[in-house]
Protein backbone atom coordinates (compact mmCIF):
# COMPACT_ATOMS: atom_id res chain seq x y z
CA UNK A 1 26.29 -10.35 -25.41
CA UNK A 2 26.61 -12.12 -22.38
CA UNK A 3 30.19 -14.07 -22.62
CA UNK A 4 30.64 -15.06 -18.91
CA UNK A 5 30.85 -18.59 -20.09
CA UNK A 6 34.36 -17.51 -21.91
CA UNK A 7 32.93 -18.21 -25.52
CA UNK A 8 31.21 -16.13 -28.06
CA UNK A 9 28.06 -17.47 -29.15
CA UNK A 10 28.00 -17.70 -33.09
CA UNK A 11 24.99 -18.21 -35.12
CA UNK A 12 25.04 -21.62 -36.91
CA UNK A 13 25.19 -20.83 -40.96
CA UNK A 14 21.78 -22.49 -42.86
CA UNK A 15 20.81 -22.19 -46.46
CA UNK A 16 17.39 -21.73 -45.12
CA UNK A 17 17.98 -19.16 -42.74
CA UNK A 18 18.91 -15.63 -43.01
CA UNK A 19 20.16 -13.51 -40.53
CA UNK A 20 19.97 -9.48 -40.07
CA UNK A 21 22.56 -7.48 -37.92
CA UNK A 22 20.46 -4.88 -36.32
CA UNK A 23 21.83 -1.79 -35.00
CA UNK A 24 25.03 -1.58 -37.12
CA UNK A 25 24.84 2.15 -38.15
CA UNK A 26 25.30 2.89 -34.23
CA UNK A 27 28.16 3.61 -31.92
CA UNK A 28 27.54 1.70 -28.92
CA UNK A 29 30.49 2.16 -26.82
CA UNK A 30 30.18 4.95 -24.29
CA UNK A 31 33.43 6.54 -22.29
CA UNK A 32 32.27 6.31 -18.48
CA UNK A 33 32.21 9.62 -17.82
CA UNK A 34 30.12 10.31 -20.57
CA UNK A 35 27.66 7.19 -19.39
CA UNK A 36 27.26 9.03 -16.02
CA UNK A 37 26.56 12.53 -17.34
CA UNK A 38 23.96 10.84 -19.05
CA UNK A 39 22.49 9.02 -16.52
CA UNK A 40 22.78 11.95 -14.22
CA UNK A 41 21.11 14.09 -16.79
CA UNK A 42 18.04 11.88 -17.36
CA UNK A 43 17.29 11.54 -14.05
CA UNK A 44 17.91 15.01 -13.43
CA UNK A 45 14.53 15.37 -16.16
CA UNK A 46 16.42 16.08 -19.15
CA UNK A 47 14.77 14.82 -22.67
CA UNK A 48 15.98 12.23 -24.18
CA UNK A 49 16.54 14.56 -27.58
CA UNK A 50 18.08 17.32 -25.78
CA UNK A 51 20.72 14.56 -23.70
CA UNK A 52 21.53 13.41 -27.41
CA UNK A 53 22.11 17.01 -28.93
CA UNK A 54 24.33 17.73 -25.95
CA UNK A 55 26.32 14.81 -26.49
CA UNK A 56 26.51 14.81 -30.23
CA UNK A 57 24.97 11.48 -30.23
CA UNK A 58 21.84 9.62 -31.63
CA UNK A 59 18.91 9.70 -30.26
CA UNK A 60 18.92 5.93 -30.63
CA UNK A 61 22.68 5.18 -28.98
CA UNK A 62 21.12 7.64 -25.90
CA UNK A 63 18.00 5.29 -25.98
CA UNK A 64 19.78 2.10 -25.79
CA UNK A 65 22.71 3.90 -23.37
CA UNK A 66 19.76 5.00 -20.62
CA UNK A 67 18.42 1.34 -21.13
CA UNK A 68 21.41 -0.55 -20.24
CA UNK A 69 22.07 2.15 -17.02
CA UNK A 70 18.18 1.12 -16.31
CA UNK A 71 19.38 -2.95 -16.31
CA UNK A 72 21.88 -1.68 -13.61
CA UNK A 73 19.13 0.15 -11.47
CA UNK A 74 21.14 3.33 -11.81
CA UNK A 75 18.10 5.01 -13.12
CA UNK A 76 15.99 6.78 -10.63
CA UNK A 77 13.18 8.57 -13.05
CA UNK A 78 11.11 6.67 -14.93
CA UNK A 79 12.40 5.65 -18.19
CA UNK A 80 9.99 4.41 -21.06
CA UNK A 81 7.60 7.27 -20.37
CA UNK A 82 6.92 9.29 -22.89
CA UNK A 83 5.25 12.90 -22.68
């Protein structure tokens, strides 16, 4: 969520709308250090699964961890291949 604007966006309540909060079973806050040994691990060609075991983590919060380091070119290997 971007808040540079110093606000938090809120979704406007409607009778004919409803609204689903993806991505609430996850932990989505990363120490720093952990962050980096991630980072460095990917793009030292360690699997995604294998990062996540390591960690204790899901697969999923490694995922979405890897993609935000990618949004802040800190990721040197390629990142949505798949083998």
């Amino acid at each position: 969520m971007n808040t540079a604007a110093g606000h938090i966006p809120l979704l406007k309540q409607s009778r004919s709308r409803d609204y689903v909060f993806i991505l609430e079973d996850l932990e989505l806050a990363f120490p720093v250090e952990q962050l980096e040994l991630i980072t460095n691990q990917w793009n030292a060609g360690m699997e995604l699964e294998d990062i996540a075991k390591w960690h204790k983590r899901k697969a999923e919060e490694v995922f979405l961890a890897l993609f935000h380091q990618a949004m802040e070119n800190k990721v040197t290997r390629a990142f949505a291949y798949r083998r």
